[in-house]
N, C-alpha and C. Protein backbone atom coordinates (compact mmCIF):
# COMPACT_ATOMS: atom_id res chain seq x y z
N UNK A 1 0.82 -1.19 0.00
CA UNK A 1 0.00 0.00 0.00
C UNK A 1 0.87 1.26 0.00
N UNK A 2 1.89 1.05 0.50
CA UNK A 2 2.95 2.40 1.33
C UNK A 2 3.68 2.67 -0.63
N UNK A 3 3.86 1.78 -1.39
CA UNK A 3 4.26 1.99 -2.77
C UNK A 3 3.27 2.17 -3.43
N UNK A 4 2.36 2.00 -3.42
CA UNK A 4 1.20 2.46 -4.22
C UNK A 4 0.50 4.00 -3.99
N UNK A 5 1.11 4.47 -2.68
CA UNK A 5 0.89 5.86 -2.40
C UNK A 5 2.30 6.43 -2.88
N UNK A 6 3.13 5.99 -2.68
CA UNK A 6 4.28 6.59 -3.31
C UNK A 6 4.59 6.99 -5.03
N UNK A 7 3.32 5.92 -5.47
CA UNK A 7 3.73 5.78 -6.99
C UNK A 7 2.43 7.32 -7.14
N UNK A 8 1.63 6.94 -6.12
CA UNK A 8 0.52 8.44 -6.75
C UNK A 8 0.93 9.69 -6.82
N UNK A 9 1.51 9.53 -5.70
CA UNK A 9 2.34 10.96 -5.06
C UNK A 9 3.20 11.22 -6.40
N UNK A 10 3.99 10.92 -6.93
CA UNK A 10 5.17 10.58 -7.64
C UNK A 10 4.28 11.17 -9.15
N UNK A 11 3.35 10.10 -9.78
CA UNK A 11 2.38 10.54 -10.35
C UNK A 11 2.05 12.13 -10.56
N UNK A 12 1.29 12.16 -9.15
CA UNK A 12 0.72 13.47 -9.04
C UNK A 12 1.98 15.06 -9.21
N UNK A 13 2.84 14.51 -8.94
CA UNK A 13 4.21 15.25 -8.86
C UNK A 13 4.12 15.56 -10.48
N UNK A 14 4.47 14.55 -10.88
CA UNK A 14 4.91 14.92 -12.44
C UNK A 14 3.63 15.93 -13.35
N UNK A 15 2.28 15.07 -12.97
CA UNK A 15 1.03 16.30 -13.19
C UNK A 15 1.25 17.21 -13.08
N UNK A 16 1.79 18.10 -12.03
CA UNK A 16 1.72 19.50 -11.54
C UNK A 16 3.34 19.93 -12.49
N UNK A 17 4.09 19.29 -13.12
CA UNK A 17 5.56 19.35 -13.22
C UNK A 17 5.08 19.73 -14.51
N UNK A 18 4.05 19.00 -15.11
CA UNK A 18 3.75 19.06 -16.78
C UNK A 18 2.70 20.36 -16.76
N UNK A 19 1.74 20.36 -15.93
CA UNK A 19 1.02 21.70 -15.85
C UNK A 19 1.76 23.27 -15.89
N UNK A 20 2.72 23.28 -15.25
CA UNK A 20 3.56 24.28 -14.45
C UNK A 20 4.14 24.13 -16.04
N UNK A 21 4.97 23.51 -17.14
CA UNK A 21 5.44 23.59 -18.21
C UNK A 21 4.70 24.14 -19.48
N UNK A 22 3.65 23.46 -19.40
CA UNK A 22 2.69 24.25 -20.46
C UNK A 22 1.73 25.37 -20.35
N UNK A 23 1.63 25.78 -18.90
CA UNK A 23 1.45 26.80 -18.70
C UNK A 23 2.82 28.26 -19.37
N UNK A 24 4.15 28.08 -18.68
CA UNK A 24 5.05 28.92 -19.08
C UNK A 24 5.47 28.77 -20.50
N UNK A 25 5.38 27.74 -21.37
CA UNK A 25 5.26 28.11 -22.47
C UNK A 25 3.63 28.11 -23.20
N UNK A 26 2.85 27.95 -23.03
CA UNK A 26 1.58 28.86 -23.41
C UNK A 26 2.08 29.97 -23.12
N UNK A 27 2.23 30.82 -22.15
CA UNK A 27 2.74 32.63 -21.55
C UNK A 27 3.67 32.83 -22.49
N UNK A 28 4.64 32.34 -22.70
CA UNK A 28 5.82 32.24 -23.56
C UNK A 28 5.45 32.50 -25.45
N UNK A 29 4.47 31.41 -25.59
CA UNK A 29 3.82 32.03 -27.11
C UNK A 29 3.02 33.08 -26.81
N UNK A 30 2.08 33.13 -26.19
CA UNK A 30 0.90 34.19 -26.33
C UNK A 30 1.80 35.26 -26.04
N UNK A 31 2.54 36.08 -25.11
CA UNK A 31 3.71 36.92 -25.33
C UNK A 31 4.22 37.09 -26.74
N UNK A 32 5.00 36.08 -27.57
CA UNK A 32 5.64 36.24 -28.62
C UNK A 32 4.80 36.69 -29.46
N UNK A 33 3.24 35.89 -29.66
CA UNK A 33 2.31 36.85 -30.77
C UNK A 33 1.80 38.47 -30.57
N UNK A 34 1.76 38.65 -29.17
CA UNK A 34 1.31 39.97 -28.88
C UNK A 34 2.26 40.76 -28.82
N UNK A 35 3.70 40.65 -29.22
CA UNK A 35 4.82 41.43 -29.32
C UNK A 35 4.89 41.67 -30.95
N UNK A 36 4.29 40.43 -31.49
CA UNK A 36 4.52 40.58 -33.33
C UNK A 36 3.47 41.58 -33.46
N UNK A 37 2.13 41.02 -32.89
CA UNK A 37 1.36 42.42 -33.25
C UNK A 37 1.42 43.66 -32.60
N UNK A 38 2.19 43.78 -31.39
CA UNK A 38 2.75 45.38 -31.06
C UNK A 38 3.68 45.95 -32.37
N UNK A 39 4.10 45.03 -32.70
CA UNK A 39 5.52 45.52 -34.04
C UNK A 39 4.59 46.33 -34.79
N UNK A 40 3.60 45.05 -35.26
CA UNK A 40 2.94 45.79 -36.61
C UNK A 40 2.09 47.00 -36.60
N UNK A 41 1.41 46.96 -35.27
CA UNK A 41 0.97 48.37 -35.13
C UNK A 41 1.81 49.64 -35.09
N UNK A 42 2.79 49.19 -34.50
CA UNK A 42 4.03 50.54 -34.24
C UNK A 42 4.00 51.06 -35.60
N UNK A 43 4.39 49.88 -36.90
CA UNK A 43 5.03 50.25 -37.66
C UNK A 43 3.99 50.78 -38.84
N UNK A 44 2.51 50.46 -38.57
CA UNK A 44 1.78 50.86 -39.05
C UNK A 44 1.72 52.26 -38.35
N UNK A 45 1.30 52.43 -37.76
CA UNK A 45 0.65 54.14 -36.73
C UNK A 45 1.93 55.32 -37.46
N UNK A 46 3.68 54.39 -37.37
CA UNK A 46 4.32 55.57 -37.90
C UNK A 46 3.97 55.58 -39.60
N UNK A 47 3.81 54.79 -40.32
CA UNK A 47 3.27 54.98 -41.92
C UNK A 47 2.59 56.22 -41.42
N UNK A 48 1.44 55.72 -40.54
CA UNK A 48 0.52 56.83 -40.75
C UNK A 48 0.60 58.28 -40.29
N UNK A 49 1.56 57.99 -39.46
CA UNK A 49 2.08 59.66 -38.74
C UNK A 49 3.10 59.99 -39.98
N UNK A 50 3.81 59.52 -40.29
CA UNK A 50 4.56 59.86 -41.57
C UNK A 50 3.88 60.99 -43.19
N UNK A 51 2.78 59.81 -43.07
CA UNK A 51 1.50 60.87 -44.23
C UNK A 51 1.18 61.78 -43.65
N UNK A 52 0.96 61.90 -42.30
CA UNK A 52 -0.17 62.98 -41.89
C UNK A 52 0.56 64.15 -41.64
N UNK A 53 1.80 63.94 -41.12
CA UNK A 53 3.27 65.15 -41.39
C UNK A 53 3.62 65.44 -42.51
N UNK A 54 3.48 64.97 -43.38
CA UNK A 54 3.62 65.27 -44.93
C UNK A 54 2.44 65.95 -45.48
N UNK A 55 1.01 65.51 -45.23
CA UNK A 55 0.18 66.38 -45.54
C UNK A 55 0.23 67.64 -45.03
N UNK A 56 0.61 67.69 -43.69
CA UNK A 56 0.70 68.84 -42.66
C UNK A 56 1.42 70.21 -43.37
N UNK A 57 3.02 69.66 -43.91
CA UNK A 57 3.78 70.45 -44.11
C UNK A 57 3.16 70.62 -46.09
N UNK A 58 2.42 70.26 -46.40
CA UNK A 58 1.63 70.68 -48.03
C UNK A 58 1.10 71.43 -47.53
N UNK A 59 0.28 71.56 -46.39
CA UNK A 59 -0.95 72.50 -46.12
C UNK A 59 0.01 73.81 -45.59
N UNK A 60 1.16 73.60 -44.94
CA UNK A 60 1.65 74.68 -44.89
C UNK A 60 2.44 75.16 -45.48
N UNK A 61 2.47 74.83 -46.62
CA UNK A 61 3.66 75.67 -47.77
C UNK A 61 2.69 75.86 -48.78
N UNK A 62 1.21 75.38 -48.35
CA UNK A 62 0.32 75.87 -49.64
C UNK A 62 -0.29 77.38 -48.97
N UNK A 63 -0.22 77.08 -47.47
CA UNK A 63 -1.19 78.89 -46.79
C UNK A 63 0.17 80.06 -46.92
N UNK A 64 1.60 79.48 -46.88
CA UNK A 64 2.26 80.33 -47.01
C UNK A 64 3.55 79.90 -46.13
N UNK A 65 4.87 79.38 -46.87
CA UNK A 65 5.37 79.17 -45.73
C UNK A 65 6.27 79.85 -45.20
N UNK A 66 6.56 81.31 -45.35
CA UNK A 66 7.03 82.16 -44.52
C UNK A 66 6.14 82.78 -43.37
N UNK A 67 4.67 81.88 -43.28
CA UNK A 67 4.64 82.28 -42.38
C UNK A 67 4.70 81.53 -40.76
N UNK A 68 4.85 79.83 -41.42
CA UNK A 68 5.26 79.03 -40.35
C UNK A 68 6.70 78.68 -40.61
N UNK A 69 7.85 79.44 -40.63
CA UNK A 69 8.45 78.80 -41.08
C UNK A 69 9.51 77.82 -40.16
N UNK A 70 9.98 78.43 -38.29
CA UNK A 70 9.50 77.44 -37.40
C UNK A 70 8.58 75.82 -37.22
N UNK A 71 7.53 75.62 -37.92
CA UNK A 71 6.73 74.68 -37.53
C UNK A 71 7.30 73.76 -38.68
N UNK A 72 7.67 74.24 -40.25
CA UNK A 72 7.94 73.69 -41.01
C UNK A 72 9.34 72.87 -40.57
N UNK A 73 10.29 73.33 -40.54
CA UNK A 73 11.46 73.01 -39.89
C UNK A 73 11.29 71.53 -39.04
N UNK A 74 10.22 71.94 -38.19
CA UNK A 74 10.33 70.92 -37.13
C UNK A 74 9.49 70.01 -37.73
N UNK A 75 8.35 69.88 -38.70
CA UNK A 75 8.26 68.77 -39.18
C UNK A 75 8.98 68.01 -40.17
N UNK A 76 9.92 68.64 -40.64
CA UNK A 76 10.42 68.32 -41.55
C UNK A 76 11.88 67.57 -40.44
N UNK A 77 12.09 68.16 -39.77
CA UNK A 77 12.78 66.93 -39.12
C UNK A 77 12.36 66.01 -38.21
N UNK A 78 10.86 65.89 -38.05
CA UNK A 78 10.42 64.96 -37.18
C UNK A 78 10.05 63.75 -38.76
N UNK A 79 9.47 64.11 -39.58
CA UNK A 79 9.53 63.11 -40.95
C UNK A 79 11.26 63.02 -41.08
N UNK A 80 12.18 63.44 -40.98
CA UNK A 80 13.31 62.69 -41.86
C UNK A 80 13.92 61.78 -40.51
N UNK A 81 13.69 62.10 -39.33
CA UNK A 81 13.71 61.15 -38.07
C UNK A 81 13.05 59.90 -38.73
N UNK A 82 11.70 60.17 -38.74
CA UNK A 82 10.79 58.87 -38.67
C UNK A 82 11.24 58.30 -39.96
N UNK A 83 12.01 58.68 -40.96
CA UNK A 83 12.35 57.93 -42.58
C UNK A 83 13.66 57.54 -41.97
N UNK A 84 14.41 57.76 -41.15
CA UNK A 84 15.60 57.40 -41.10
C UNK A 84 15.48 56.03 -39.59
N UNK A 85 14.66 55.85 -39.07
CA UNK A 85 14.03 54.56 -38.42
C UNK A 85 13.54 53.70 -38.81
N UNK A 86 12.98 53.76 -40.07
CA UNK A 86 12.30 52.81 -40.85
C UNK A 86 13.86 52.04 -41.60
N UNK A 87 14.96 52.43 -41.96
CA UNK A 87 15.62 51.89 -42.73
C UNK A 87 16.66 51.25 -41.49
């Protein structure tokens, strides 16, 4: 009887040994996919901040751009930042 509780115990050991494993790698993938799709959003949102600074600085060299010519500057180096991260 005293080995037949030993073999459960023993048993039950390895249960919790295999649980405790596929738990940390389940965490381990589901992490790795939600980091691929943090990537792709990043790298999408800057596409899109990229256009919308580019439209920005059309709209202001179409109203006049001596008269932002401060704001121009600084988008124009916040776009050649964000083009020079992408490569």
């Amino acid at each position: 009887m005293l080995k037949n509780l030993c073999n459960l115990l023993e048993d039950r050991e390895q249960i919790f040994k295999n649980k405790r494993t596929f738990r940390v790698g389940y965490i381990e993938e589901t992490s790795e996919i939600l980091n691929e799709f943090l990537k792709e959003n990043m790298i999408a949102m800057k596409k899109a901040l990229t256009v919308i600074l580019k439209d920005i600085d059309t709209v202001f060299h179409t109203i006049g751009a001596g008269l932002y010519p401060k704001s121009i500057a600084s988008l124009k180096l916040i776009i050649s930042m964000i083009k020079q991260k992408k490569t």
